[in-house]
Every structure is written in structure tokens, then in C-alpha cells.
PDB file of N, CA and C in Angstrom:
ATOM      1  N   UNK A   1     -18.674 -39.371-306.081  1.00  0.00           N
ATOM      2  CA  UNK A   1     -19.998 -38.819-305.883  1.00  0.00           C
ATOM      3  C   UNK A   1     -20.419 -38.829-304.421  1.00  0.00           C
ATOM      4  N   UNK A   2     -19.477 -39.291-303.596  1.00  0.00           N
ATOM      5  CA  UNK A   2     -19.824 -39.226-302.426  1.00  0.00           C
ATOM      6  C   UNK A   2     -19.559 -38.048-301.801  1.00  0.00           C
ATOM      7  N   UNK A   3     -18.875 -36.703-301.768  1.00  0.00           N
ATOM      8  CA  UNK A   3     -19.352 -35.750-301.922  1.00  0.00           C
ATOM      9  C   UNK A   3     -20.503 -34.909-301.833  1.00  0.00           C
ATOM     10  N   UNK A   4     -20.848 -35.223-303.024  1.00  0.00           N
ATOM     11  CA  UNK A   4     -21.970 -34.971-303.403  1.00  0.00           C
ATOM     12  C   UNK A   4     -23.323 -35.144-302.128  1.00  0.00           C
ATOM     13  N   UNK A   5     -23.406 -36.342-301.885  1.00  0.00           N
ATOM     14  CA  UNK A   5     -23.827 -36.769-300.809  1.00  0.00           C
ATOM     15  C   UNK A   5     -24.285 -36.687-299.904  1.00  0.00           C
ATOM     16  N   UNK A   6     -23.030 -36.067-299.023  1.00  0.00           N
ATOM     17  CA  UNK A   6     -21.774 -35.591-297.927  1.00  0.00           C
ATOM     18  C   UNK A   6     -22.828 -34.091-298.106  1.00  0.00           C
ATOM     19  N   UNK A   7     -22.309 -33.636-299.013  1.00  0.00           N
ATOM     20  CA  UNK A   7     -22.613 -32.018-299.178  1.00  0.00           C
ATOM     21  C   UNK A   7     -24.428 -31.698-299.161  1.00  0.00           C
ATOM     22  N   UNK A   8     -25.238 -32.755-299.502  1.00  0.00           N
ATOM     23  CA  UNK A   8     -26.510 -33.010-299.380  1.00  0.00           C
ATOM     24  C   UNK A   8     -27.054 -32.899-298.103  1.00  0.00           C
ATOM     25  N   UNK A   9     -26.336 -33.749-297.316  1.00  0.00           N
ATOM     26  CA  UNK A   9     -26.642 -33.980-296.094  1.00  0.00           C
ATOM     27  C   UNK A   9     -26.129 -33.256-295.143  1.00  0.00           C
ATOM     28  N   UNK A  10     -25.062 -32.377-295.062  1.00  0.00           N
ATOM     29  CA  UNK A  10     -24.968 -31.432-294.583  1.00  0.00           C
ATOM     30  C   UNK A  10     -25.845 -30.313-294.663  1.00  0.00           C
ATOM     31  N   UNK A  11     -26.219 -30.057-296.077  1.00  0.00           N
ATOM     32  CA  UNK A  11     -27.121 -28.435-295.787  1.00  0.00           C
ATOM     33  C   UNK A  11     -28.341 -29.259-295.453  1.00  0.00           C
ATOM     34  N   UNK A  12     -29.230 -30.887-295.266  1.00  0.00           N
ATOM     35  CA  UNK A  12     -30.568 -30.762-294.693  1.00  0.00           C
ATOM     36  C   UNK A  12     -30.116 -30.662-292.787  1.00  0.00           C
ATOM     37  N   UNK A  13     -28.474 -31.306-293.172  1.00  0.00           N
ATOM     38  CA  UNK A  13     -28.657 -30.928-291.132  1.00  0.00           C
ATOM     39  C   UNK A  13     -28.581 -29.702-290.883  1.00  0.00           C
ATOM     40  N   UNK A  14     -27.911 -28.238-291.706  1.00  0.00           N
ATOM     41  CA  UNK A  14     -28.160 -27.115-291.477  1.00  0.00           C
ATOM     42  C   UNK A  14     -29.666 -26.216-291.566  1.00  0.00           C
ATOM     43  N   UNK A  15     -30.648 -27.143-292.381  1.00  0.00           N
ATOM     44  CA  UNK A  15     -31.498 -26.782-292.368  1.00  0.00           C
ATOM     45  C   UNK A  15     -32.543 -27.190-291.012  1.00  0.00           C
ATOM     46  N   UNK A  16     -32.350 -28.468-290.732  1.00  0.00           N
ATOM     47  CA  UNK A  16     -32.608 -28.835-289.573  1.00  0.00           C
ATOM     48  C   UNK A  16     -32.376 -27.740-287.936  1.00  0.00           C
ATOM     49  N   UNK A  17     -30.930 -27.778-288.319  1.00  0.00           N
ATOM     50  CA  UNK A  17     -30.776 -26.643-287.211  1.00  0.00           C
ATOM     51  C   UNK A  17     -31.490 -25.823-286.884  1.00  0.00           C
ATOM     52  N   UNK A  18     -31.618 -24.760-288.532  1.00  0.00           N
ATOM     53  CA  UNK A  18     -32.438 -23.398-288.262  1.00  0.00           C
ATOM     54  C   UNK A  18     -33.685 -23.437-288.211  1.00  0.00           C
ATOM     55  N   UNK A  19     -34.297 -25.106-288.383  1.00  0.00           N
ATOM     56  CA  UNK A  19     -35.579 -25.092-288.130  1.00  0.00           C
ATOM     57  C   UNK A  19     -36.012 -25.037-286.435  1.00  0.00           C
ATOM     58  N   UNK A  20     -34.745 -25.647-286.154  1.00  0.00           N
ATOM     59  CA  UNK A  20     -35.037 -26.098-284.861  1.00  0.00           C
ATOM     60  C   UNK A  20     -34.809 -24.605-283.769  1.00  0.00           C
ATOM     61  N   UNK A  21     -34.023 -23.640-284.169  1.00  0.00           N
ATOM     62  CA  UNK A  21     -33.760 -22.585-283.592  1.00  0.00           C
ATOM     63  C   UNK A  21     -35.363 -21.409-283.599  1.00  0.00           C
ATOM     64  N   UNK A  22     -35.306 -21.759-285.154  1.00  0.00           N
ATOM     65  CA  UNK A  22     -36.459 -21.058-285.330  1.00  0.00           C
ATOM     66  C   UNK A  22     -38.117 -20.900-284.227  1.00  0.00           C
ATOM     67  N   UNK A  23     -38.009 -22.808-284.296  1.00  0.00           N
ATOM     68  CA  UNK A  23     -39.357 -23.074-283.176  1.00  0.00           C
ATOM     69  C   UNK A  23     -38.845 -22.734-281.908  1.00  0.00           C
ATOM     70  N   UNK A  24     -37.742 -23.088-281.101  1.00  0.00           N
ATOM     71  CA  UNK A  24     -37.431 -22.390-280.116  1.00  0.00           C
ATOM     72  C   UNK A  24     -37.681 -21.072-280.280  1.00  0.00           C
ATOM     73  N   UNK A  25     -37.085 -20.076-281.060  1.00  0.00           N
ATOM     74  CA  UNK A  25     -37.509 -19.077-280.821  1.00  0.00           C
ATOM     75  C   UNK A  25     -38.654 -18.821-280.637  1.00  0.00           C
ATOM     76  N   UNK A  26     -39.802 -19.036-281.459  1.00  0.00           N
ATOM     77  CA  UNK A  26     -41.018 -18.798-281.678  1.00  0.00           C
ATOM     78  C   UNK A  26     -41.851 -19.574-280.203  1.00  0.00           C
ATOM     79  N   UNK A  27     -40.774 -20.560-279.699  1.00  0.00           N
ATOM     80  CA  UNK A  27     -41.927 -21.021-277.894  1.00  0.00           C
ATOM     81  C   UNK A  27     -41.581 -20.165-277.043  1.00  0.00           C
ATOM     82  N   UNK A  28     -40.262 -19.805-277.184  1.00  0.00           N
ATOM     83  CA  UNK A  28     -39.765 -18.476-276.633  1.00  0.00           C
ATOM     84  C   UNK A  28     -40.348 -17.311-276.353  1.00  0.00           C
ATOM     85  N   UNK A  29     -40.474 -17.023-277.824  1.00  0.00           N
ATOM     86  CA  UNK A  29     -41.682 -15.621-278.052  1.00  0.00           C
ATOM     87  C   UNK A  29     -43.065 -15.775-277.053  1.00  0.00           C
ATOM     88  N   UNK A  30     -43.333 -16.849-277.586  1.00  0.00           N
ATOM     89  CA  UNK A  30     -44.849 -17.007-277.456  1.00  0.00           C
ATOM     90  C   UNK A  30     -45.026 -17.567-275.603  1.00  0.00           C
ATOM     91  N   UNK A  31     -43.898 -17.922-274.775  1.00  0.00           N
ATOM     92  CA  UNK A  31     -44.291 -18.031-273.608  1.00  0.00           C
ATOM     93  C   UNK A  31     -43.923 -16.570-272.733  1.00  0.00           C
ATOM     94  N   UNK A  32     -42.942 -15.997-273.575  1.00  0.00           N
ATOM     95  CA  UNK A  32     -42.519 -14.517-273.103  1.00  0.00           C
ATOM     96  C   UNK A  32     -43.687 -13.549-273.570  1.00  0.00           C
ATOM     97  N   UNK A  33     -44.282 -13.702-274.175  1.00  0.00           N
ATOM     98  CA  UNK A  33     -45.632 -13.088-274.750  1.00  0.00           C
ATOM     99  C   UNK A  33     -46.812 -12.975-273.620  1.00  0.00           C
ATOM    100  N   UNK A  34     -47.234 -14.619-273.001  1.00  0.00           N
ATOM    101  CA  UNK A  34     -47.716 -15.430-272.023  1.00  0.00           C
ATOM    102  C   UNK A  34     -47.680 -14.626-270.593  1.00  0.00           C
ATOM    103  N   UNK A  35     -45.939 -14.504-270.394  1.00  0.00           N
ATOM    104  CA  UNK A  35     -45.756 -14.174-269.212  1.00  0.00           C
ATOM    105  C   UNK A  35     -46.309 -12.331-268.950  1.00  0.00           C
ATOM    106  N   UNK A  36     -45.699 -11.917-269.819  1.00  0.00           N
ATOM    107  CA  UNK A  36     -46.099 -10.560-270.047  1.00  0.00           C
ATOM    108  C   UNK A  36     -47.137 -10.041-269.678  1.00  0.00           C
ATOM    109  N   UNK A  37     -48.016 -10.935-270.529  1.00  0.00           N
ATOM    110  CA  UNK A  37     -50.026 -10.808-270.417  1.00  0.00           C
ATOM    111  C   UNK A  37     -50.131 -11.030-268.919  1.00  0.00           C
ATOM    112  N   UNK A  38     -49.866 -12.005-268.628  1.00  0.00           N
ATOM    113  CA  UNK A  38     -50.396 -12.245-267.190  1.00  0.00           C
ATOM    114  C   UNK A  38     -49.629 -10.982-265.959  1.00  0.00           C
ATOM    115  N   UNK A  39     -48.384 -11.002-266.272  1.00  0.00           N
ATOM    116  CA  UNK A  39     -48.257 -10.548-265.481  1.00  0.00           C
ATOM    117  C   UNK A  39     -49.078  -8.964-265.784  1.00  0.00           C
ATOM    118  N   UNK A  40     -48.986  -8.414-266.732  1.00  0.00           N
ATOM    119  CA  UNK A  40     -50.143  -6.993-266.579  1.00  0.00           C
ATOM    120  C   UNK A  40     -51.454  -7.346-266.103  1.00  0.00           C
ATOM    121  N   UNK A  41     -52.276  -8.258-266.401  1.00  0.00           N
ATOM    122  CA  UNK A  41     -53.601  -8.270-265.457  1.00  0.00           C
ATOM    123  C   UNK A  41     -53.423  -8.505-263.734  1.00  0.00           C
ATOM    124  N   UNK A  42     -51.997  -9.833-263.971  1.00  0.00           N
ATOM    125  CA  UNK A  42     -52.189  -9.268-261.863  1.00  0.00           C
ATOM    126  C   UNK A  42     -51.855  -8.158-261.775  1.00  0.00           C
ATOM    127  N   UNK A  43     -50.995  -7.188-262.499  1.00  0.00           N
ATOM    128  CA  UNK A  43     -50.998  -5.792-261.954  1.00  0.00           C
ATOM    129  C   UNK A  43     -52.019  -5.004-261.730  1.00  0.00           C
ATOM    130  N   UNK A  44     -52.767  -4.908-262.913  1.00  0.00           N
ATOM    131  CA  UNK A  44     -54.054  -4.216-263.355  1.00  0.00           C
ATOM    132  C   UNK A  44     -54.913  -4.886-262.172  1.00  0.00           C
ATOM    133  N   UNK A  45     -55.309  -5.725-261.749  1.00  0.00           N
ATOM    134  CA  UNK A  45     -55.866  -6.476-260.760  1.00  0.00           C
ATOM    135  C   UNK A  45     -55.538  -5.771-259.474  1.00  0.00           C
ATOM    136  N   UNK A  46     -54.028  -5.957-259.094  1.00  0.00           N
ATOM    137  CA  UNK A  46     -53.971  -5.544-257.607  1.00  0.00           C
ATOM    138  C   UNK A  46     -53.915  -4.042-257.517  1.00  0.00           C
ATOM    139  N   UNK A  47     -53.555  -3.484-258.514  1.00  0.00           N
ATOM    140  CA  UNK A  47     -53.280  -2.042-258.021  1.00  0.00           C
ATOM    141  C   UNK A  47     -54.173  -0.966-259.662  1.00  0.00           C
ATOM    142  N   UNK A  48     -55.261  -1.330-259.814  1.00  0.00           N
ATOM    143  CA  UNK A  48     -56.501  -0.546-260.260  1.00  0.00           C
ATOM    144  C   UNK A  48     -56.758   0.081-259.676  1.00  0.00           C
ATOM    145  N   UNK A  49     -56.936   1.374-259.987  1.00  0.00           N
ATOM    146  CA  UNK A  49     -58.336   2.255-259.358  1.00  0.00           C
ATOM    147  C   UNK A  49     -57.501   2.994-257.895  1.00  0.00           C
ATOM    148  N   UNK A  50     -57.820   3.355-256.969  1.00  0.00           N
ATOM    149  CA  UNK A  50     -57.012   4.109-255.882  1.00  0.00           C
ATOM    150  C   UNK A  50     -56.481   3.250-254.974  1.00  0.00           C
ATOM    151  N   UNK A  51     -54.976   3.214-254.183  1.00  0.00           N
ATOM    152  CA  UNK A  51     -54.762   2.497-253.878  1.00  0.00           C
ATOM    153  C   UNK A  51     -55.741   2.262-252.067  1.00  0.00           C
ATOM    154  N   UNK A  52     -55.784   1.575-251.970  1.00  0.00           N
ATOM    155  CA  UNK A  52     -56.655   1.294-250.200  1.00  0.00           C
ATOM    156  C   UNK A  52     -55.704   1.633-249.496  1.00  0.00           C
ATOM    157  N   UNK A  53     -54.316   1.446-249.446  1.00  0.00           N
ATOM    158  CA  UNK A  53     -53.588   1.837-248.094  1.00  0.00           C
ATOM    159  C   UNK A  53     -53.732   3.334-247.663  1.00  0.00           C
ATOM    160  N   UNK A  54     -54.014   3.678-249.362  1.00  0.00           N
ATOM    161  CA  UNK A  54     -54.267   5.425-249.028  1.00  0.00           C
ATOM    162  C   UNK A  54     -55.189   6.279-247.864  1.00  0.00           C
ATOM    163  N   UNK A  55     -56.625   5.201-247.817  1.00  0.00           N
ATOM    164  CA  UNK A  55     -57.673   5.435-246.993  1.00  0.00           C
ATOM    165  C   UNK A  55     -57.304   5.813-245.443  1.00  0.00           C
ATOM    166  N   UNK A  56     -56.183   5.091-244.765  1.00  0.00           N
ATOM    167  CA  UNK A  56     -55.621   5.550-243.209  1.00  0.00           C
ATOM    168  C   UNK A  56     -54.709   6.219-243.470  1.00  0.00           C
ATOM    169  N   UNK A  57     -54.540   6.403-244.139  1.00  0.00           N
ATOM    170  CA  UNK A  57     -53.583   8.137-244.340  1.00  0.00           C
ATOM    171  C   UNK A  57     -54.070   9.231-244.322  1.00  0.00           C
ATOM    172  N   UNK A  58     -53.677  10.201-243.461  1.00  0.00           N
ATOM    173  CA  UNK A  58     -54.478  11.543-243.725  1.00  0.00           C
ATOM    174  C   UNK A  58     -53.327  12.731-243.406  1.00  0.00           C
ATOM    175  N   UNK A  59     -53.347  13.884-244.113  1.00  0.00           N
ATOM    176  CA  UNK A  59     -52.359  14.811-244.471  1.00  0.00           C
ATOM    177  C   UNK A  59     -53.156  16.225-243.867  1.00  0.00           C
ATOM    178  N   UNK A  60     -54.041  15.442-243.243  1.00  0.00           N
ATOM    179  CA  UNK A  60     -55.022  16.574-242.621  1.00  0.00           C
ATOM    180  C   UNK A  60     -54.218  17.210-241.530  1.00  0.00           C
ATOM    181  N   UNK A  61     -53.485  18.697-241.301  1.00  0.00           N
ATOM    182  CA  UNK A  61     -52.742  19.147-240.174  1.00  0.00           C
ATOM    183  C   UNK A  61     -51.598  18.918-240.377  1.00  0.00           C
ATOM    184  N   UNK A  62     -50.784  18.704-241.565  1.00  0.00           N
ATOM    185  CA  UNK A  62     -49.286  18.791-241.268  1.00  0.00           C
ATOM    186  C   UNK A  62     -48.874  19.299-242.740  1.00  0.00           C
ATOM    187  N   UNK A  63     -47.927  20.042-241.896  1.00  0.00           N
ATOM    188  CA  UNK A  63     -47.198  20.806-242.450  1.00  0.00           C
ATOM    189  C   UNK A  63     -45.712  20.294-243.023  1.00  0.00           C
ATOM    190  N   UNK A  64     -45.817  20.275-244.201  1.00  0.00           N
ATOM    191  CA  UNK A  64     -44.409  19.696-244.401  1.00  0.00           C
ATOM    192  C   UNK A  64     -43.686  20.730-244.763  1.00  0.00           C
ATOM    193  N   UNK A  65     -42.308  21.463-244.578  1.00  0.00           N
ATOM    194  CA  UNK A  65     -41.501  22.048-244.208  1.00  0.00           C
ATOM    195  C   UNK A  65     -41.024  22.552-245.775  1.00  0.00           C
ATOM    196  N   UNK A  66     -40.536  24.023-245.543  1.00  0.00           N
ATOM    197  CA  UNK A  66     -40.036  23.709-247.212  1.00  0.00           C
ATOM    198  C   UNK A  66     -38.877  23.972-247.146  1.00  0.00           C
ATOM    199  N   UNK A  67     -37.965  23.388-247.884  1.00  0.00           N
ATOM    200  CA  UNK A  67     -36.880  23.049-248.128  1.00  0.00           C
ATOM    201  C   UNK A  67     -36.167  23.114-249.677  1.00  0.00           C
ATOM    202  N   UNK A  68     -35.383  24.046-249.265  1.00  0.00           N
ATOM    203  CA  UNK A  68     -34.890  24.361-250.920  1.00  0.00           C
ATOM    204  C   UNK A  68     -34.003  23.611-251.704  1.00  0.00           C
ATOM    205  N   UNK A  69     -33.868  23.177-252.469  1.00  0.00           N
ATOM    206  CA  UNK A  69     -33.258  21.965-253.126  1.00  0.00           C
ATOM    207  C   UNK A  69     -33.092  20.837-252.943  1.00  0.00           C
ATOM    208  N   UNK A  70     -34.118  20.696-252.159  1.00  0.00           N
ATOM    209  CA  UNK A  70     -34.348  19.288-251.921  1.00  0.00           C
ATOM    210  C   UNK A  70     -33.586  18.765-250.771  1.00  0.00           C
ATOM    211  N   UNK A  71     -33.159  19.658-249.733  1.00  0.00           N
ATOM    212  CA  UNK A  71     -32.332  18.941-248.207  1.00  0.00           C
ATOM    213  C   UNK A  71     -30.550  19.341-248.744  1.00  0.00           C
ATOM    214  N   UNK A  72     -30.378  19.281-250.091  1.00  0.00           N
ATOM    215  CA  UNK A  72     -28.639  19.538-250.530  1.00  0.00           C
ATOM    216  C   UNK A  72     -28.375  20.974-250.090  1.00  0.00           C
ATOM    217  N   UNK A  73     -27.339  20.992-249.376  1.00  0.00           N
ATOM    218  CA  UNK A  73     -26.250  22.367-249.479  1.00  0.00           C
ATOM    219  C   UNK A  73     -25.596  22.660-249.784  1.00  0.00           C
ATOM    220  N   UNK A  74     -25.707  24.067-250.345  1.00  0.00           N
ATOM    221  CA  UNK A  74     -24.971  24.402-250.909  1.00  0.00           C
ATOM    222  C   UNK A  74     -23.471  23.937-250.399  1.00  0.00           C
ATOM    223  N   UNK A  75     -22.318  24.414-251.277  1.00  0.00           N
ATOM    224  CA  UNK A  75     -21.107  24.464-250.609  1.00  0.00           C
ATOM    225  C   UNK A  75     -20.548  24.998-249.401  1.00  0.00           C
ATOM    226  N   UNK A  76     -20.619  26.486-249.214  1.00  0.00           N
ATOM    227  CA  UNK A  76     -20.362  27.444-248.477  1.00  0.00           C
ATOM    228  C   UNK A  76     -21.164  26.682-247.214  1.00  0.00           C
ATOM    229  N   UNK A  77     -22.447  25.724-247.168  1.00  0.00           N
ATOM    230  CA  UNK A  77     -23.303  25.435-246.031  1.00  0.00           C
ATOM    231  C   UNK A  77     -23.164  24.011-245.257  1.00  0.00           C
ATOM    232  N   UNK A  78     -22.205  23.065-245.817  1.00  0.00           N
ATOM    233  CA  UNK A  78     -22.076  22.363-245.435  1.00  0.00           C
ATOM    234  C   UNK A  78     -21.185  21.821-243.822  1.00  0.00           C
ATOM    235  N   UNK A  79     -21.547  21.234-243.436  1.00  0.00           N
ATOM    236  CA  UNK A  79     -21.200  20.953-241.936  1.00  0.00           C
ATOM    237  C   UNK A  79     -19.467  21.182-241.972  1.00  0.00           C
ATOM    238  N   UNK A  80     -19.161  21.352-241.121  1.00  0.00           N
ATOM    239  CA  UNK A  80     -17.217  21.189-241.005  1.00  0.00           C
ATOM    240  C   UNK A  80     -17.073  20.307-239.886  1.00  0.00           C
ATOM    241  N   UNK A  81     -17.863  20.163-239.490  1.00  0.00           N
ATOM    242  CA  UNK A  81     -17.536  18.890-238.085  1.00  0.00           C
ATOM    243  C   UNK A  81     -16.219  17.483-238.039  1.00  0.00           C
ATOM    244  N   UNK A  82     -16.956  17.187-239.294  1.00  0.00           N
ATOM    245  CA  UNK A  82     -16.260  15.871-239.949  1.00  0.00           C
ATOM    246  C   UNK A  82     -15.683  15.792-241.012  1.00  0.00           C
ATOM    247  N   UNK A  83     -14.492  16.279-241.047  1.00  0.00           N
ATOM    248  CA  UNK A  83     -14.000  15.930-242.158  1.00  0.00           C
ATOM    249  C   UNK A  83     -13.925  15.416-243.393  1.00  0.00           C
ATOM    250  N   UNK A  84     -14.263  15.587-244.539  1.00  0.00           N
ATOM    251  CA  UNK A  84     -14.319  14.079-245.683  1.00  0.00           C
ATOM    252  C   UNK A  84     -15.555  13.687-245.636  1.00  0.00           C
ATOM    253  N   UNK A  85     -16.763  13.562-244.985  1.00  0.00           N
ATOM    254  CA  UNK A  85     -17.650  13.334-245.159  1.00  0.00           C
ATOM    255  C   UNK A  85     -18.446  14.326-245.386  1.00  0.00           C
ATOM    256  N   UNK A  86     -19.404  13.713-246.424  1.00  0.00           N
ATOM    257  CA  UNK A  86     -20.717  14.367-247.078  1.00  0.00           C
ATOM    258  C   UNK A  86     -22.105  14.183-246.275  1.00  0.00           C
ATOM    259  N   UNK A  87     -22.881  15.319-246.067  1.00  0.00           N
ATOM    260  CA  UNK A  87     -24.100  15.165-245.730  1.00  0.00           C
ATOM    261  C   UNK A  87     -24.976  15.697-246.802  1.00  0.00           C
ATOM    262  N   UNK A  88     -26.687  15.227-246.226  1.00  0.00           N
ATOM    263  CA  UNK A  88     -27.238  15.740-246.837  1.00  0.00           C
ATOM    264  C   UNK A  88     -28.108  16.993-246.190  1.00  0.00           C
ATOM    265  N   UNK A  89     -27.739  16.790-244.792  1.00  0.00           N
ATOM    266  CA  UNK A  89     -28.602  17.962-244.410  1.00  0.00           C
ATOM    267  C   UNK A  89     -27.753  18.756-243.626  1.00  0.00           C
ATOM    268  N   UNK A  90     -27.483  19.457-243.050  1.00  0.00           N
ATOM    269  CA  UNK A  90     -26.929  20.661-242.335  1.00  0.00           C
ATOM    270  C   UNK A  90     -27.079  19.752-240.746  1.00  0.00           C
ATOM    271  N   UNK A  91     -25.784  19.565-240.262  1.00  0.00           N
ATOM    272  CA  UNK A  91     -25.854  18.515-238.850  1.00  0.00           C
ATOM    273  C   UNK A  91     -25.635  17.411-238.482  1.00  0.00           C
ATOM    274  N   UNK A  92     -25.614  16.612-239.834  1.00  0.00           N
ATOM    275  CA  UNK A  92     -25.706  15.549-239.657  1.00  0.00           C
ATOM    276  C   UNK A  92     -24.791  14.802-240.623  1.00  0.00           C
ATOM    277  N   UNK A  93     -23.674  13.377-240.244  1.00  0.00           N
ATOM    278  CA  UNK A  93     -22.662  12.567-240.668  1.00  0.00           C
ATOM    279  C   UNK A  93     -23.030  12.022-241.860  1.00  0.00           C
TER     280      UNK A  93
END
């Protein structure tokens, strides 16, 4: 009957285990939950509403250039200077 026992006390230490996994998980959850929250209000906090660095910026008088696909050339347009190397703009390594 010792067995018996044996086999008793094994499934309360398996139960033990998954109790114990379980609450870890669940401090787990609940400080990853924690961190989450906070960290969205310092966000919401520092960067609400318009940003201030914006205020000494001004776009007043310039012209930004237009550029078709974004600075890439085509094939046929790319530099031959250098061999093997890729640019992104027409001129330059």
C-alpha cells in the first residue's frame, strides 16, 4: 500500500506545481498589466496634444524639391563611376 501513498503524494506535488505556476503567471500578468498602464500615461503625458518642438520650426519659404520616387533610380540612371556600388541619388557613392 505504499504505492498507493507514493502515488498520493505525487499528484498533491503535481498539483502544487501548477498551483505555483499558475500564481506566477497571474503576478506576471498582473505586473505586465502594471507596466503597460503606466507606461501609456507617461506617453499620453509627454507627447499629448501638439508637439512644442514644432513651435521653432517654420516651413515658411522653402521649397522642398520634387523628386520622383523617392531619390531611387531608375536603372538606365544610375551613376557608372563606381563600380558595384549602389546609390541612392544620381552622384553620389
Amino acid at each position: 500500500m505504499s504505492t498507493g501513498r507514493q502515488d498520493d503524494r505525487a499528484i498533491q506535488d503535481q498539483m502544487i506545481k501548477c498551483e505555483l505556476i499558475e500564481g506566477l503567471q497571474r503576478a506576471i500578468d498582473n505586473s505586465y498589466r502594471r507596466l503597460r498602464e503606466t507606461a501609456r500615461q507617461e506617453w499620453e503625458s509627454r507627447f499629448a496634444g501638439k508637439d512644442p518642438s514644432d513651435a521653432c520650426v517654420s516651413t515658411a519659404g522653402i521649397q522642398s524639391p520634387v523628386l520622383p520616387c523617392a531619390g531611387f533610380l531608375s536603372r538606365g540612371q544610375r551613376s557608372s563611376h563606381k563600380p558595384g556600388r549602389r546609390s541612392l541619388a544620381h552622384g553620389t557613392a
